[in-house]
C-alpha atoms as a PDB file:
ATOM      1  CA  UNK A   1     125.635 150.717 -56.484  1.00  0.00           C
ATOM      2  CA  UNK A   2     125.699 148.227 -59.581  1.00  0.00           C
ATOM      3  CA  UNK A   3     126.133 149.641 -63.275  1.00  0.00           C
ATOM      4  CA  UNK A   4     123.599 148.405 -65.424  1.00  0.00           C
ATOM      5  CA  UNK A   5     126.092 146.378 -67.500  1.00  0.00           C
ATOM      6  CA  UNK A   6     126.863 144.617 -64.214  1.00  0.00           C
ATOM      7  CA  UNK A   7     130.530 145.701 -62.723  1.00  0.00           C
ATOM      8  CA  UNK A   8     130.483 147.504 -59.182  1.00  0.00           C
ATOM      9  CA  UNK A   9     130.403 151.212 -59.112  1.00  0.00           C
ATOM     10  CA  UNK A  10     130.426 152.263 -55.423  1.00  0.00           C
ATOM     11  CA  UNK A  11     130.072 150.306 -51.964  1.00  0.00           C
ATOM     12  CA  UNK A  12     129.015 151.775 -48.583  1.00  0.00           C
ATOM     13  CA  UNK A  13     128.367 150.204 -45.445  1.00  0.00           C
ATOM     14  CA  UNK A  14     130.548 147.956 -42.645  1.00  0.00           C
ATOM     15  CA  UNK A  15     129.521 145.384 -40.000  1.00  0.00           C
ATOM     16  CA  UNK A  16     129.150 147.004 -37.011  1.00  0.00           C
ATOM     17  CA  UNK A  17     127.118 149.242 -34.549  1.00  0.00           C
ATOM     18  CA  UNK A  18     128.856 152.409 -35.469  1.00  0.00           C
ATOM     19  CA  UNK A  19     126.648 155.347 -37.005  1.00  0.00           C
ATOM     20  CA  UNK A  20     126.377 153.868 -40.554  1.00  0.00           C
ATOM     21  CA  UNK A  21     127.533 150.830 -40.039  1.00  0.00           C
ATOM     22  CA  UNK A  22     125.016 147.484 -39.881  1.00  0.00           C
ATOM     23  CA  UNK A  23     124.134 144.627 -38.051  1.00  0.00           C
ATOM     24  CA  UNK A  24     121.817 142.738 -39.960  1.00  0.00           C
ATOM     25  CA  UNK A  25     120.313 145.154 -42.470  1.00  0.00           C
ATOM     26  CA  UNK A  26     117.240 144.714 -44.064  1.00  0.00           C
ATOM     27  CA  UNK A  27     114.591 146.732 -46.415  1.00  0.00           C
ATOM     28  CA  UNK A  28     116.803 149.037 -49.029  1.00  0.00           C
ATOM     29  CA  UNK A  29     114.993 152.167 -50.599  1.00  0.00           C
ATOM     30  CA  UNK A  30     115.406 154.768 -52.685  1.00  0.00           C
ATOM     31  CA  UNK A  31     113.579 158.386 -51.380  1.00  0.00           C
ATOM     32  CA  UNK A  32     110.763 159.683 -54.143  1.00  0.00           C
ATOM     33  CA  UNK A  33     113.419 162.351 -55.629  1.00  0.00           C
ATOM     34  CA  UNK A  34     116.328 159.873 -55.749  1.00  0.00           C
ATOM     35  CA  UNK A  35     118.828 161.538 -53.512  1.00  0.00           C
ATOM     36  CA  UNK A  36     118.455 159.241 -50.623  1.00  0.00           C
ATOM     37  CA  UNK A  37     118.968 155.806 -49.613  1.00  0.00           C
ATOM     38  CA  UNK A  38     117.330 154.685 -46.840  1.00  0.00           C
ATOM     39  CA  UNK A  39     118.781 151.279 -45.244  1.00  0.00           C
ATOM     40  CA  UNK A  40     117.030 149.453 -42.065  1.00  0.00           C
ATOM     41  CA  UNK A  41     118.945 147.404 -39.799  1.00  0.00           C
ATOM     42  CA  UNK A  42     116.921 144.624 -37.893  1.00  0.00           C
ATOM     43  CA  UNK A  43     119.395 143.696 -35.167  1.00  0.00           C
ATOM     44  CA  UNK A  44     119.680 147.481 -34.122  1.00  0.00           C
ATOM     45  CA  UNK A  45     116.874 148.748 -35.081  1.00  0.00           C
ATOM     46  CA  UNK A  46     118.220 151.423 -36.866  1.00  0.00           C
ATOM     47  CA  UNK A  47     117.164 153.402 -39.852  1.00  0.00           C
ATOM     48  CA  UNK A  48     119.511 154.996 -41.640  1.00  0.00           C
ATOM     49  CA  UNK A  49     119.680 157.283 -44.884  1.00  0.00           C
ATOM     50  CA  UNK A  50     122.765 157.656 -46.858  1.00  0.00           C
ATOM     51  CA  UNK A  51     122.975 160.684 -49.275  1.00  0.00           C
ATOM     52  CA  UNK A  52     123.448 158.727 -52.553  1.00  0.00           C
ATOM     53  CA  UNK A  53     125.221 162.166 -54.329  1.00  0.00           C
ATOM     54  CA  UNK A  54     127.839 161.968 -51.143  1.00  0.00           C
ATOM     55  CA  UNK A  55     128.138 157.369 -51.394  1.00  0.00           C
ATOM     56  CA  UNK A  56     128.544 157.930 -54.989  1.00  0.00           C
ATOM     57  CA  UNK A  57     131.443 160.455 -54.700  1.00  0.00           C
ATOM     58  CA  UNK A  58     133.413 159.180 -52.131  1.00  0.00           C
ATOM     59  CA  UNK A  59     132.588 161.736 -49.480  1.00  0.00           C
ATOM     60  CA  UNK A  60     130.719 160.858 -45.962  1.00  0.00           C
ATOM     61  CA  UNK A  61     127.400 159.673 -46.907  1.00  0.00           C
ATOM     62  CA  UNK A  62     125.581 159.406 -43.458  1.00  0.00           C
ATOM     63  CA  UNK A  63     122.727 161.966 -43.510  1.00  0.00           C
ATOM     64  CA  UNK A  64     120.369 160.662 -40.493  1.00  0.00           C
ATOM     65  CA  UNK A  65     120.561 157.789 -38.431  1.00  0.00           C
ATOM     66  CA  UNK A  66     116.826 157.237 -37.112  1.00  0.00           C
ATOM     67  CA  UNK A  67     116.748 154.923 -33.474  1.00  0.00           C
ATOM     68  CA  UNK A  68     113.356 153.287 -33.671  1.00  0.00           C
ATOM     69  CA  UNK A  69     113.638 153.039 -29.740  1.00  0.00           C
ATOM     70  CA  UNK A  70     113.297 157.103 -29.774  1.00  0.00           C
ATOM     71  CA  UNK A  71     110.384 157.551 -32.109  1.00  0.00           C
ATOM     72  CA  UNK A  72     107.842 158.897 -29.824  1.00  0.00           C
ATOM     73  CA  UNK A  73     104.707 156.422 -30.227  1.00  0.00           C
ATOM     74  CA  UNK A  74     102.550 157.615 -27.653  1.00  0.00           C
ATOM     75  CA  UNK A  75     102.072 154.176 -25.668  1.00  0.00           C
ATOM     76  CA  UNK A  76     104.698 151.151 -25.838  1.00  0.00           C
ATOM     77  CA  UNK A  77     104.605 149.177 -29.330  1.00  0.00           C
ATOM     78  CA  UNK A  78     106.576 146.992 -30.855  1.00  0.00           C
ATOM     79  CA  UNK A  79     109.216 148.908 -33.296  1.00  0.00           C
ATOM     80  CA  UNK A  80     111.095 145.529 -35.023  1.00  0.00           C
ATOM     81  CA  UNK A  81     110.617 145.649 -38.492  1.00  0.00           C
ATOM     82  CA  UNK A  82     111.129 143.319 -41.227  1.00  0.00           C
ATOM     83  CA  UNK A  83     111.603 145.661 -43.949  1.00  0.00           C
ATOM     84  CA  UNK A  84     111.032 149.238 -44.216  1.00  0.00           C
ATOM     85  CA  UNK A  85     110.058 151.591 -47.021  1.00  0.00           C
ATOM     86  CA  UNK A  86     111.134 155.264 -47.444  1.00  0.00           C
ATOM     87  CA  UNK A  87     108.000 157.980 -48.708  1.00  0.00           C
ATOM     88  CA  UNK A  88     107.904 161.078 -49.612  1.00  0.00           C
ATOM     89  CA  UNK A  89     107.814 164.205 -46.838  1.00  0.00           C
ATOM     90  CA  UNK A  90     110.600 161.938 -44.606  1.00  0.00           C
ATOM     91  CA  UNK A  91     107.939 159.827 -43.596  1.00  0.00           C
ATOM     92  CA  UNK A  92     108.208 155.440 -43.828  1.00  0.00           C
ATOM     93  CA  UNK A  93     106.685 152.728 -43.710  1.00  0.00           C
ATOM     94  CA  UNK A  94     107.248 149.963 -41.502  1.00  0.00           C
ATOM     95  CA  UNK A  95     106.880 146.207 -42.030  1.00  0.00           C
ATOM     96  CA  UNK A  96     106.464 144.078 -38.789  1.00  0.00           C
ATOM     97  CA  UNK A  97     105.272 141.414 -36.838  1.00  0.00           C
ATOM     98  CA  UNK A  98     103.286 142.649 -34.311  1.00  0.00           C
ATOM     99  CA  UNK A  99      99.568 141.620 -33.629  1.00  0.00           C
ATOM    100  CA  UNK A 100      99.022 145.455 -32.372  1.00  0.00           C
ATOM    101  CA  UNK A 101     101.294 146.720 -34.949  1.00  0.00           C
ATOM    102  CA  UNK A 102     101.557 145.319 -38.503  1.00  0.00           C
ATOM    103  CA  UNK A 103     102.065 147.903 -40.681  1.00  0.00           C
ATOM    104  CA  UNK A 104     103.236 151.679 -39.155  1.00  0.00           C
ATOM    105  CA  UNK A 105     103.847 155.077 -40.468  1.00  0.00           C
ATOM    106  CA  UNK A 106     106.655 157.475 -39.134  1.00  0.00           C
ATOM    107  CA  UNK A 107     109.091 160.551 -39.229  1.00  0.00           C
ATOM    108  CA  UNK A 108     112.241 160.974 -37.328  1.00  0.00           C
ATOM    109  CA  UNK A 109     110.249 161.571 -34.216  1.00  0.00           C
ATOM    110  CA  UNK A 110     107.287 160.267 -33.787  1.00  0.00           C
ATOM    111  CA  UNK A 111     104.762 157.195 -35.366  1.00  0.00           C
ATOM    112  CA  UNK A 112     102.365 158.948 -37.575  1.00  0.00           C
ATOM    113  CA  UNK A 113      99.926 155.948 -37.879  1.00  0.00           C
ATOM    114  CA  UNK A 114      99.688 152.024 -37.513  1.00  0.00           C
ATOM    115  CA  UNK A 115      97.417 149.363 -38.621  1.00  0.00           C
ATOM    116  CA  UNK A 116      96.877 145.800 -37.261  1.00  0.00           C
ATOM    117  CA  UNK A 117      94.677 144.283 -39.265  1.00  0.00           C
ATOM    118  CA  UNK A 118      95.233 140.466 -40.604  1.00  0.00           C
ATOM    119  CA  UNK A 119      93.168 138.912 -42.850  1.00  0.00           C
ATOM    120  CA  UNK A 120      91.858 135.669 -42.153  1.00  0.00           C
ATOM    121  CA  UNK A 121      91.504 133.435 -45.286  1.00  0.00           C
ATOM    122  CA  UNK A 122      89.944 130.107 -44.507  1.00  0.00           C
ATOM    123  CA  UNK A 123      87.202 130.727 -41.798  1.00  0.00           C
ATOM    124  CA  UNK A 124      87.469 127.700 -40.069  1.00  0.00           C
ATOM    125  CA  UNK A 125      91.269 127.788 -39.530  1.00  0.00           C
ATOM    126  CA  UNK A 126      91.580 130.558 -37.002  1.00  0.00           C
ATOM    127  CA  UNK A 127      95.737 130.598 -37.134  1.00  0.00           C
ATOM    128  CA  UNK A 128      95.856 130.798 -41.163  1.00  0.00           C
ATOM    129  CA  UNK A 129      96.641 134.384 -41.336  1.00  0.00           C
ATOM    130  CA  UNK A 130      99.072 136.583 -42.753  1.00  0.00           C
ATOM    131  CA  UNK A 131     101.109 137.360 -39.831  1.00  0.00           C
ATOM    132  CA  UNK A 132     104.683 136.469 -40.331  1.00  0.00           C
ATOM    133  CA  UNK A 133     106.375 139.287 -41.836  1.00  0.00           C
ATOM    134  CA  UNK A 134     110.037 137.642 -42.337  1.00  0.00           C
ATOM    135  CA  UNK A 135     107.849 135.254 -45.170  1.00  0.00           C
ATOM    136  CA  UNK A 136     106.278 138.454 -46.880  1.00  0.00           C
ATOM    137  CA  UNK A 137     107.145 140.629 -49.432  1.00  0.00           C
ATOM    138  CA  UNK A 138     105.968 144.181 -49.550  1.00  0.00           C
ATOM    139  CA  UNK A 139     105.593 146.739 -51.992  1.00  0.00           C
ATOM    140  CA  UNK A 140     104.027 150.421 -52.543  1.00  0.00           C
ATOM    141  CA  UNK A 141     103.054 152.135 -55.760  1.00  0.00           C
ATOM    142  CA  UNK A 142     104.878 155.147 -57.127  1.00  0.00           C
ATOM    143  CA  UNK A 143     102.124 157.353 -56.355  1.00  0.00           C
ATOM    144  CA  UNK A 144     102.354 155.799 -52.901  1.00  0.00           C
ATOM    145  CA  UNK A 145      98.253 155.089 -52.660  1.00  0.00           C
ATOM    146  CA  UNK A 146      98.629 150.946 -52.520  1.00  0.00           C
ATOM    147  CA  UNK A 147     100.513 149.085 -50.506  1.00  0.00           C
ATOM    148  CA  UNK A 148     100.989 145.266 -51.728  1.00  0.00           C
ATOM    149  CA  UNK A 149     101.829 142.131 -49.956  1.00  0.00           C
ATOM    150  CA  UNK A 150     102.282 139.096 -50.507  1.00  0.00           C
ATOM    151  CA  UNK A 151     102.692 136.207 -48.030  1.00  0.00           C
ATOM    152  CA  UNK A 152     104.049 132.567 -47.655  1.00  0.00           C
ATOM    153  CA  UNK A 153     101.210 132.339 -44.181  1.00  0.00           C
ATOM    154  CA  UNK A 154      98.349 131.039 -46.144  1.00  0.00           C
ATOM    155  CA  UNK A 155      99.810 132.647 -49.435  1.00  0.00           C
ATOM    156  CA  UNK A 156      97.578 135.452 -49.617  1.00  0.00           C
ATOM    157  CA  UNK A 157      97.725 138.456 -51.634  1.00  0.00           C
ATOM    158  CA  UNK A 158      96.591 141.947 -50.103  1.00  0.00           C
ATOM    159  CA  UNK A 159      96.173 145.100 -51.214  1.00  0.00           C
ATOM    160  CA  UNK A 160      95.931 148.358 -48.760  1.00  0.00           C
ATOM    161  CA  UNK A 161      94.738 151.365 -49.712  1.00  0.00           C
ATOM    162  CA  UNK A 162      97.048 154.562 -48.461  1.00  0.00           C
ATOM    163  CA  UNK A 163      95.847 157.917 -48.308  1.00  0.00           C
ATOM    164  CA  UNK A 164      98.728 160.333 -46.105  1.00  0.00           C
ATOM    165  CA  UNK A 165      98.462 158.297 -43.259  1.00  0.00           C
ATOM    166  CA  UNK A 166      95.230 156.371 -43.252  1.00  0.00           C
ATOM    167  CA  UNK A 167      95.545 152.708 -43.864  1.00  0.00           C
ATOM    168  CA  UNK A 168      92.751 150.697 -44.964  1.00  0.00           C
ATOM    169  CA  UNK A 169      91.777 147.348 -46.435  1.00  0.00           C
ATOM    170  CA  UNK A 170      90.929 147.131 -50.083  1.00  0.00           C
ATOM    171  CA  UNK A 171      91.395 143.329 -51.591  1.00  0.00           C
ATOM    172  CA  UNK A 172      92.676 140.005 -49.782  1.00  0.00           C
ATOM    173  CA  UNK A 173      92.897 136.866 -52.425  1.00  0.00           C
ATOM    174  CA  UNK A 174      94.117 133.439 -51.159  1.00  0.00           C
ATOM    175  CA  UNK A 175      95.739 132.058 -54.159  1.00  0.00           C
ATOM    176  CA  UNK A 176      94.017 128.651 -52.276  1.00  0.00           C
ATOM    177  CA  UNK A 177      92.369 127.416 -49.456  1.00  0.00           C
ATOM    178  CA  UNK A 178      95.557 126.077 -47.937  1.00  0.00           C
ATOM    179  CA  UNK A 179      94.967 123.060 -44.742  1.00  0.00           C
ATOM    180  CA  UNK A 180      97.132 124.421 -43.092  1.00  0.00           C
ATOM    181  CA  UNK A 181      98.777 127.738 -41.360  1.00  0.00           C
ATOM    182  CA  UNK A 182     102.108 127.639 -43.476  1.00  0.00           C
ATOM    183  CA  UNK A 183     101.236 126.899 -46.938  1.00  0.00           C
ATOM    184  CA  UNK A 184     103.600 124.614 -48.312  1.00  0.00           C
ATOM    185  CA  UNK A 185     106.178 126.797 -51.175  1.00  0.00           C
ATOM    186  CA  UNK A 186     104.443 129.953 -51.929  1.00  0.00           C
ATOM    187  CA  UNK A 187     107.214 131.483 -49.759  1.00  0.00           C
ATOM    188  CA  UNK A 188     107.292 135.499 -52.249  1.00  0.00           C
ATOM    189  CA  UNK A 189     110.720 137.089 -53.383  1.00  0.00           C
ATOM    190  CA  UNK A 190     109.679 140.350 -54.263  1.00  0.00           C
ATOM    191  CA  UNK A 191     107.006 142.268 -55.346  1.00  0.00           C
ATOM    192  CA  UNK A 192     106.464 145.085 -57.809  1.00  0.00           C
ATOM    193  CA  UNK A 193     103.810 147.794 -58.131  1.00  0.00           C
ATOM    194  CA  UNK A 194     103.181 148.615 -62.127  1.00  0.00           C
ATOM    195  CA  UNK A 195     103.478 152.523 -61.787  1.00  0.00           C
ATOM    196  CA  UNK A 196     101.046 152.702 -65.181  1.00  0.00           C
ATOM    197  CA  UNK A 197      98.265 151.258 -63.733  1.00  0.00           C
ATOM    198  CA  UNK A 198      98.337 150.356 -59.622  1.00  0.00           C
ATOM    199  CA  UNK A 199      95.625 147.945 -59.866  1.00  0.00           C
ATOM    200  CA  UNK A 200      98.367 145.825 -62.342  1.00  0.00           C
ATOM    201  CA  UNK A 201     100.504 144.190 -59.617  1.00  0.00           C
END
């Protein structure tokens, strides 16, 4: 936790494999009411969510540790994430790289929904896609009805529409016909939803 005129308020977190501790962690979020901080570690697949009243006052600030390999998915998938998002009701959203399993919804227990879909940009290049999710950057409004990416694979721009958990295509935009599958630069930082007008991104 950073004060906004820059000096270090409060650190959590150690290397490890411990319950709160982290591996390689990746995809930092804040819960919609602010009270939780949700942190997901690639290396062990972990999700876990810190109380940020308990990190802030020195007490233990582990609420829930979530194992990815015990979310009940109802046939084997692919649970390695890239980045992944905390919504409201305990529910997230997963970032991955998975042809069968791109983009997934879940609780504590179970996957609520997943979608697959990649959009081709350049007809005749079959492999210029926006698969790889380590060269993306992802992003959902405040009112949590877009999702955004944006991707360094033939630096495309996509927005998904999200209704609970139903997942569908709205816009893909190539920012150019690239000749190739990895577009040279165009690798994204970050990206952020406008929350006064979602179609502002």
């Amino acid at each position: 936790f950073i004060h906004t005129k820059g000096y270090v308020v409060k650190s959590f977190g150690e290397r490890g494999r411990a319950r709160g501790e982290f591996i390689l962690p990746q995809g930092l979020s804040l819960s919609k009411d602010k009270k939780t901080c949700c942190v997901y570690d690639y290396n062990t697949q972990y999700n876990v969510c810190f109380s940020v009243k308990e990190a802030l006052g020195g007490g233990n600030p582990v609420q829930d540790v979530i194992r990815m390999g015990d979310v009940e998915s109802g046939r084997p998938v692919e649970h390695r994430f890239y980045q992944v998002l905390a919504l409201s009701d305990n529910r997230f959203l997963g970032f991955g790289n998975h042809p069968e399993n791109r983009i997934q919804i879940f609780n504590q227990s179970k996957v609520l929904a997943t979608y697959s879909d990649f959009p081709v940009l350049y007809e005749k290049e079959e492999n210029n896609r926006s698969v790889w999710g380590n060269l993306a950057s992802f992003g959902v409004s405040p009112d949590e009805k877009h999702i955004v990416i944006t991707t360094g694979i033939g630096a495309a721009f996509e927005i998904l529409s999200l209704s609970g958990e139903e997942i569908s295509h709205k816009l893909v935009k190539g920012f150019y016909a690239p000749k190739y599958s990895i577009a040279q630069g165009a690798v994204p930082t970050c990206v952020v939803v406008c929350p006064e007008n979602s179609s502002r991104i």
